[in-house]
C-alpha atoms as a PDB file:
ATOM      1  CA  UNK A   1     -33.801  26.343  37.582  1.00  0.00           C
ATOM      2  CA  UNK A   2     -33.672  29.581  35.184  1.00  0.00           C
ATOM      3  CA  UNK A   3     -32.165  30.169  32.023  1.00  0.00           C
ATOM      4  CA  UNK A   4     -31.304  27.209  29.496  1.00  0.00           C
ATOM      5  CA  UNK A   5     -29.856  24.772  32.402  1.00  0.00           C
ATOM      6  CA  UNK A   6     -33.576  23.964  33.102  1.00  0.00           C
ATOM      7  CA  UNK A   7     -33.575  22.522  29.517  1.00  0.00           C
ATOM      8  CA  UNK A   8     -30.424  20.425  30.867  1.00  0.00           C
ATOM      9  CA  UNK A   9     -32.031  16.959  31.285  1.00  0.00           C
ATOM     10  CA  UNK A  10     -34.067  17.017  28.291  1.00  0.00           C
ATOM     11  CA  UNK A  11     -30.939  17.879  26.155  1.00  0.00           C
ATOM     12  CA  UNK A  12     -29.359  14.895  27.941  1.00  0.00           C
ATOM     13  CA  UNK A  13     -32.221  12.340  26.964  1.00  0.00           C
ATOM     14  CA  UNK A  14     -32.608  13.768  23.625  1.00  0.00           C
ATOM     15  CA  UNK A  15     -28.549  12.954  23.298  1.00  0.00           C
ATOM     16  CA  UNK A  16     -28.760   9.733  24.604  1.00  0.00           C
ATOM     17  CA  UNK A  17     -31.965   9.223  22.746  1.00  0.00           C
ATOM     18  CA  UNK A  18     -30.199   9.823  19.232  1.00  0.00           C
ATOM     19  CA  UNK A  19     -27.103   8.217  20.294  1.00  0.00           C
ATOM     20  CA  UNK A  20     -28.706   4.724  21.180  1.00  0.00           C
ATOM     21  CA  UNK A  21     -30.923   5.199  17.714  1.00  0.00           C
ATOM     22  CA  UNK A  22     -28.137   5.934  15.664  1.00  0.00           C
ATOM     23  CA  UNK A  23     -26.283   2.786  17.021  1.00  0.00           C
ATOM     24  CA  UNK A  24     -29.253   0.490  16.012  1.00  0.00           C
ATOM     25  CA  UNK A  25     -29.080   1.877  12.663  1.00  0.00           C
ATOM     26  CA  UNK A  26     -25.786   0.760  12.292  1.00  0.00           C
ATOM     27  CA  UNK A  27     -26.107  -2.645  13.030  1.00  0.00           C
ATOM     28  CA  UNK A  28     -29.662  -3.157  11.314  1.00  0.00           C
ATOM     29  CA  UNK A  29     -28.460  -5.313   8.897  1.00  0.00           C
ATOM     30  CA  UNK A  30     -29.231  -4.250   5.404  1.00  0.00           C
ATOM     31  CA  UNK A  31     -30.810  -7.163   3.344  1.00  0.00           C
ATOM     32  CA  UNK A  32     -28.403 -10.194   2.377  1.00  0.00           C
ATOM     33  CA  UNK A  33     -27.035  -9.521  -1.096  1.00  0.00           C
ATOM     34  CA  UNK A  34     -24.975 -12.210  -3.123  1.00  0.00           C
ATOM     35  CA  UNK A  35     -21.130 -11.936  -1.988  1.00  0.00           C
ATOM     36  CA  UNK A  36     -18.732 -10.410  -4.728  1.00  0.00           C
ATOM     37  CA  UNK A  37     -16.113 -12.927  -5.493  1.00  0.00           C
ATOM     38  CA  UNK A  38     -12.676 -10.905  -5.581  1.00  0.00           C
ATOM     39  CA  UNK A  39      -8.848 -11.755  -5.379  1.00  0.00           C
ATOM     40  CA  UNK A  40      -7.183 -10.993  -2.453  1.00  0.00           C
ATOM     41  CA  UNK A  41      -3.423 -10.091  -2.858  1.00  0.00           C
ATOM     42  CA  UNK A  42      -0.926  -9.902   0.028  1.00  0.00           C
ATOM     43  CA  UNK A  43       2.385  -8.488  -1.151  1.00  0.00           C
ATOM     44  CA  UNK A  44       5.804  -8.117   0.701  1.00  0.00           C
ATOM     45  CA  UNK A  45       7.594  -5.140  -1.430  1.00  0.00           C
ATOM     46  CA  UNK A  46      10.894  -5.707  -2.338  1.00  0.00           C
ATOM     47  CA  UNK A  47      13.259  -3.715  -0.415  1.00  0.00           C
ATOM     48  CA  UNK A  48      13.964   0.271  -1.392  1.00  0.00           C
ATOM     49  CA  UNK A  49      10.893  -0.370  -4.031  1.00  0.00           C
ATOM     50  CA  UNK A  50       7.731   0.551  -1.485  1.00  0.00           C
ATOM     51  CA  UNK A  51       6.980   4.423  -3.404  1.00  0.00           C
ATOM     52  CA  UNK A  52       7.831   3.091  -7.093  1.00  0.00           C
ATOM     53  CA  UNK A  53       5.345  -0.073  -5.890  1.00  0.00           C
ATOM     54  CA  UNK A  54       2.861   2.502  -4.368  1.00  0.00           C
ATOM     55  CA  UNK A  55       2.962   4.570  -7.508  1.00  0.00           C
ATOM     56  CA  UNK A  56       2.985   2.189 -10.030  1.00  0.00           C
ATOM     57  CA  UNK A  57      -0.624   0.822  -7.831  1.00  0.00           C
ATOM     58  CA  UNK A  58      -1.998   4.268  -8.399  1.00  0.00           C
ATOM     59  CA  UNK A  59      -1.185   4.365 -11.904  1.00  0.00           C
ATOM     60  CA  UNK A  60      -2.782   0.705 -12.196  1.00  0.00           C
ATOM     61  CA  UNK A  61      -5.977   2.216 -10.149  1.00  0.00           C
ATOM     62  CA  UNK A  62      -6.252   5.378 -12.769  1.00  0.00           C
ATOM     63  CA  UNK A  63      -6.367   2.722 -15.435  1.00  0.00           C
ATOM     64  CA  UNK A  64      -9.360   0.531 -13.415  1.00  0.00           C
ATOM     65  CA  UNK A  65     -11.473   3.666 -13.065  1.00  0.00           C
ATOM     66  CA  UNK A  66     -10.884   4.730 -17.044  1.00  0.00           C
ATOM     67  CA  UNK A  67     -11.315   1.504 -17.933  1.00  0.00           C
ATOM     68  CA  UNK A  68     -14.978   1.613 -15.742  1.00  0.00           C
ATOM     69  CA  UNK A  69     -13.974  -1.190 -13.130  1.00  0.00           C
ATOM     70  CA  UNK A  70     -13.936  -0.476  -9.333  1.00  0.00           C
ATOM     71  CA  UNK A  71     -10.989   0.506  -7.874  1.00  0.00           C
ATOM     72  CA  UNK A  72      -9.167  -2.075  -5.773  1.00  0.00           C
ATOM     73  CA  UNK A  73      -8.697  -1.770  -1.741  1.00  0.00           C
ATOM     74  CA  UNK A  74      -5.748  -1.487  -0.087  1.00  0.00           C
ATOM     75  CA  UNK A  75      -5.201  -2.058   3.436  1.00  0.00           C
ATOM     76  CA  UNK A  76      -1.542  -1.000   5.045  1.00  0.00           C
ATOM     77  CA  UNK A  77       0.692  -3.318   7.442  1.00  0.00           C
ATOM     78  CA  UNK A  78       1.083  -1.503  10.873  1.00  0.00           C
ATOM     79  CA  UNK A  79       1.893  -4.397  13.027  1.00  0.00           C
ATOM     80  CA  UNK A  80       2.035  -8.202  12.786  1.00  0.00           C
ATOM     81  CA  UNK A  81       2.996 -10.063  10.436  1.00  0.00           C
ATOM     82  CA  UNK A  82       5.275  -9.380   7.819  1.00  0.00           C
ATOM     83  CA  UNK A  83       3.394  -8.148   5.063  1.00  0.00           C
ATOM     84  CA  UNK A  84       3.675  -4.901   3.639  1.00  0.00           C
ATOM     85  CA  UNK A  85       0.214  -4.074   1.858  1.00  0.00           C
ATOM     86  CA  UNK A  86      -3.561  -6.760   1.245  1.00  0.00           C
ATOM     87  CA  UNK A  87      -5.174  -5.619  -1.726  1.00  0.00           C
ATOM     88  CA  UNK A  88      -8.822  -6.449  -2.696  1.00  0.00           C
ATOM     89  CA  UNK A  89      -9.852  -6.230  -6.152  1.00  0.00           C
ATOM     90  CA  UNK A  90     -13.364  -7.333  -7.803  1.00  0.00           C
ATOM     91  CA  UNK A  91     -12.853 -10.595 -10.217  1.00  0.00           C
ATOM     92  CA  UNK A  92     -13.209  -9.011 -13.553  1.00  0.00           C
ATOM     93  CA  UNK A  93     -14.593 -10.706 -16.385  1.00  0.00           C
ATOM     94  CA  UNK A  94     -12.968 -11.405 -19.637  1.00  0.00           C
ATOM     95  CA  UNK A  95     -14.738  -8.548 -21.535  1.00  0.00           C
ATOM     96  CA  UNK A  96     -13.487  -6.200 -18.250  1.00  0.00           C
ATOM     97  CA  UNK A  97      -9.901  -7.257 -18.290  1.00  0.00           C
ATOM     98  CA  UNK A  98      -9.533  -6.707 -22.304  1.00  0.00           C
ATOM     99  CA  UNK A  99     -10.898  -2.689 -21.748  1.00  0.00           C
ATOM    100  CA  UNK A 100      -8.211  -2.942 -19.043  1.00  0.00           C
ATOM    101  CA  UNK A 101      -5.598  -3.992 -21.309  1.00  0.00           C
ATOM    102  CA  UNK A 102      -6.416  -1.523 -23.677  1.00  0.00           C
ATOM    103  CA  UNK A 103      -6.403   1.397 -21.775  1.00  0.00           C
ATOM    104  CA  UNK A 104      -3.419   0.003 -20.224  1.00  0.00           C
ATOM    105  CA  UNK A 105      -1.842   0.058 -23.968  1.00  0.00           C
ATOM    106  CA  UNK A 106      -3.048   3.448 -24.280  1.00  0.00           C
ATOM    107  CA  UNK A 107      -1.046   5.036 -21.352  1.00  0.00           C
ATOM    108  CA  UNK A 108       1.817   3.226 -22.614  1.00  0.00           C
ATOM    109  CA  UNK A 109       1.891   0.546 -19.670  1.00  0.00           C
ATOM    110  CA  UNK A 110       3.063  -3.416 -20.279  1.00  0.00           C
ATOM    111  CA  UNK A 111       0.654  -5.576 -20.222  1.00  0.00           C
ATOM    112  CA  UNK A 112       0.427  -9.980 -20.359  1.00  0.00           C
ATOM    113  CA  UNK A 113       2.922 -11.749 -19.521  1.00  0.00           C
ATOM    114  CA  UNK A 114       5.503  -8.469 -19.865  1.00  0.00           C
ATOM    115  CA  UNK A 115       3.194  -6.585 -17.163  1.00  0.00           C
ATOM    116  CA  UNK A 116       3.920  -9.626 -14.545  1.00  0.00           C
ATOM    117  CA  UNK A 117       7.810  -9.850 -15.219  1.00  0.00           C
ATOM    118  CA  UNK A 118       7.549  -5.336 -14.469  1.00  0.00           C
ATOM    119  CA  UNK A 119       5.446  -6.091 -11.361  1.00  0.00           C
ATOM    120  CA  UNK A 120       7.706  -8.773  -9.958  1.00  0.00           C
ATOM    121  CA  UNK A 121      10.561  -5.687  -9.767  1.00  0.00           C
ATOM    122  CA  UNK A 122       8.472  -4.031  -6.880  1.00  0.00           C
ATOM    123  CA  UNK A 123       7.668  -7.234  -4.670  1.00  0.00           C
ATOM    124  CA  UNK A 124       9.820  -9.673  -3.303  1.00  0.00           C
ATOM    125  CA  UNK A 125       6.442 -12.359  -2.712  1.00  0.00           C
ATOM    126  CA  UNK A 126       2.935 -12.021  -2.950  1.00  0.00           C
ATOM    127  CA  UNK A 127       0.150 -14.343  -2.886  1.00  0.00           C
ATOM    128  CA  UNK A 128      -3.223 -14.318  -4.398  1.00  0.00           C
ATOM    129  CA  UNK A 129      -6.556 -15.862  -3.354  1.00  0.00           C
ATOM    130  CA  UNK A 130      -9.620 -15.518  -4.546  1.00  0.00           C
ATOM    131  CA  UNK A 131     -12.568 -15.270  -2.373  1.00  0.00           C
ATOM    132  CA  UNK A 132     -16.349 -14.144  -1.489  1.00  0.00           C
ATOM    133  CA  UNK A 133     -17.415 -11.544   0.658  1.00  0.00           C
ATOM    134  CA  UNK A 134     -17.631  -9.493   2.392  1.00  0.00           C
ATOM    135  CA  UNK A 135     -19.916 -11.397   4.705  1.00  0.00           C
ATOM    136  CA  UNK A 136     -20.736 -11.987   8.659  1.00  0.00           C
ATOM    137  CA  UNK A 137     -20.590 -15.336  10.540  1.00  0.00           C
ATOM    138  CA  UNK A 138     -24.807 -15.201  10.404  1.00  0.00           C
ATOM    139  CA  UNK A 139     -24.549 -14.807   6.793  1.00  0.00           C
ATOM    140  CA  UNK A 140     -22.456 -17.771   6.480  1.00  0.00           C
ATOM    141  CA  UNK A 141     -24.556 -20.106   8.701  1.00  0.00           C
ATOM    142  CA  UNK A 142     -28.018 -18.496   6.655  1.00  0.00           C
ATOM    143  CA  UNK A 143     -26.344 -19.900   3.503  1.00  0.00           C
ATOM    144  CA  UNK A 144     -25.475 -22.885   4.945  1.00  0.00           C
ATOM    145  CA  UNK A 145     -29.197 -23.418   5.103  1.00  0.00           C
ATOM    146  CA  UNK A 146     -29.012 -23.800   9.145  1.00  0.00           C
END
C-alpha cells in the first residue's frame, strides 16, 4: 500500500477504539446521589388555548429563573395517549415559593388562589404527582437494601 490508505486499518481500530470507549463512558454510572423529589404535571390544554398555555409557561419559567429556582421540564405529546404536555418541576420550599410569588407580583402576574382560577383557562385537566427521581431499576433495588 502507498499513500495514506496504508494508514487505513489503523484509522479503523483507532475509530472503533474511541467509539467502544466513549460508549463505556456513558453508561459508567456516576456515583448514586439522593433523588430530587419534584411534581410531575400532565396537562390536556383546553382547546384553541395550546400558544396562550405555551406562553403563559414561558412567562412562568422567566419568573423561576429570576426568582433563582430551576426551570421546570417539559416533555411534548407526539403519540399515545391523550395528553398534550408532562412537566417536571423541583419541589420548592416555602422560602422558594414566596421569592416566586414576589417576583411573580413584580411582573404583574396573579398569584394564590387567583393564579390557579387564570391557569385553569388554558387546560381542560391536569394532574399532579409528586415524585423522586430520576433513578434506574439498580438504584431502586440498592435502596431497597437488596
Amino acid at each position: 500500500m502507498k499513500g495514506w490508505y496504508r494508514f487505513l486499518p489503523l484509522l479503523l481500530v483507532a475509530g472503533v477504539f474511541l467509539a467502544v470507549s466513549a460508549a463505556r463512558a456513558q453508561m459508567a454510572r456516576p456515583e448514586t446521589k439522593e433523588p430530587q423529589h419534584v411534581r410531575v404535571a400532565i396537562y390536556r390544554v383546553a382547546p384553541g388555548k395550546h400558544l396562550e398555555f405555551l406562553k403563559w409557561l414561558a412567562e412562568s419559567d422567566a419568573i423561576d429563573k429570576e426568582a433563582g429556582v430551576a426551570v421546570p421540564q417539559i416533555y411534548v405529546h407526539t403519540n399515545g395517549d391523550s395528553w398534550d404536555y408532562l412537566q417536571i418541576n423541583p419541589d420548592v420550599s416555602k422560602e422558594q415559593q414566596a421569592r416566586i410569588d414576589e417576583v411573580t407580583r413584580k411582573h404583574g402576574r396573579k398569584t394564590g388562589f387567583a393564579a390557579g382560577l387564570e391557569f385553569r383557562t388554558f387546560v381542560a385537566s391536569h394532574t399532579d404527582t409528586m415524585a423522586d427521581g430520576p433513578l434506574t431499576a439498580a438504584d431502586l433495588v440498592a435502596m431497597a437494601g437488596k
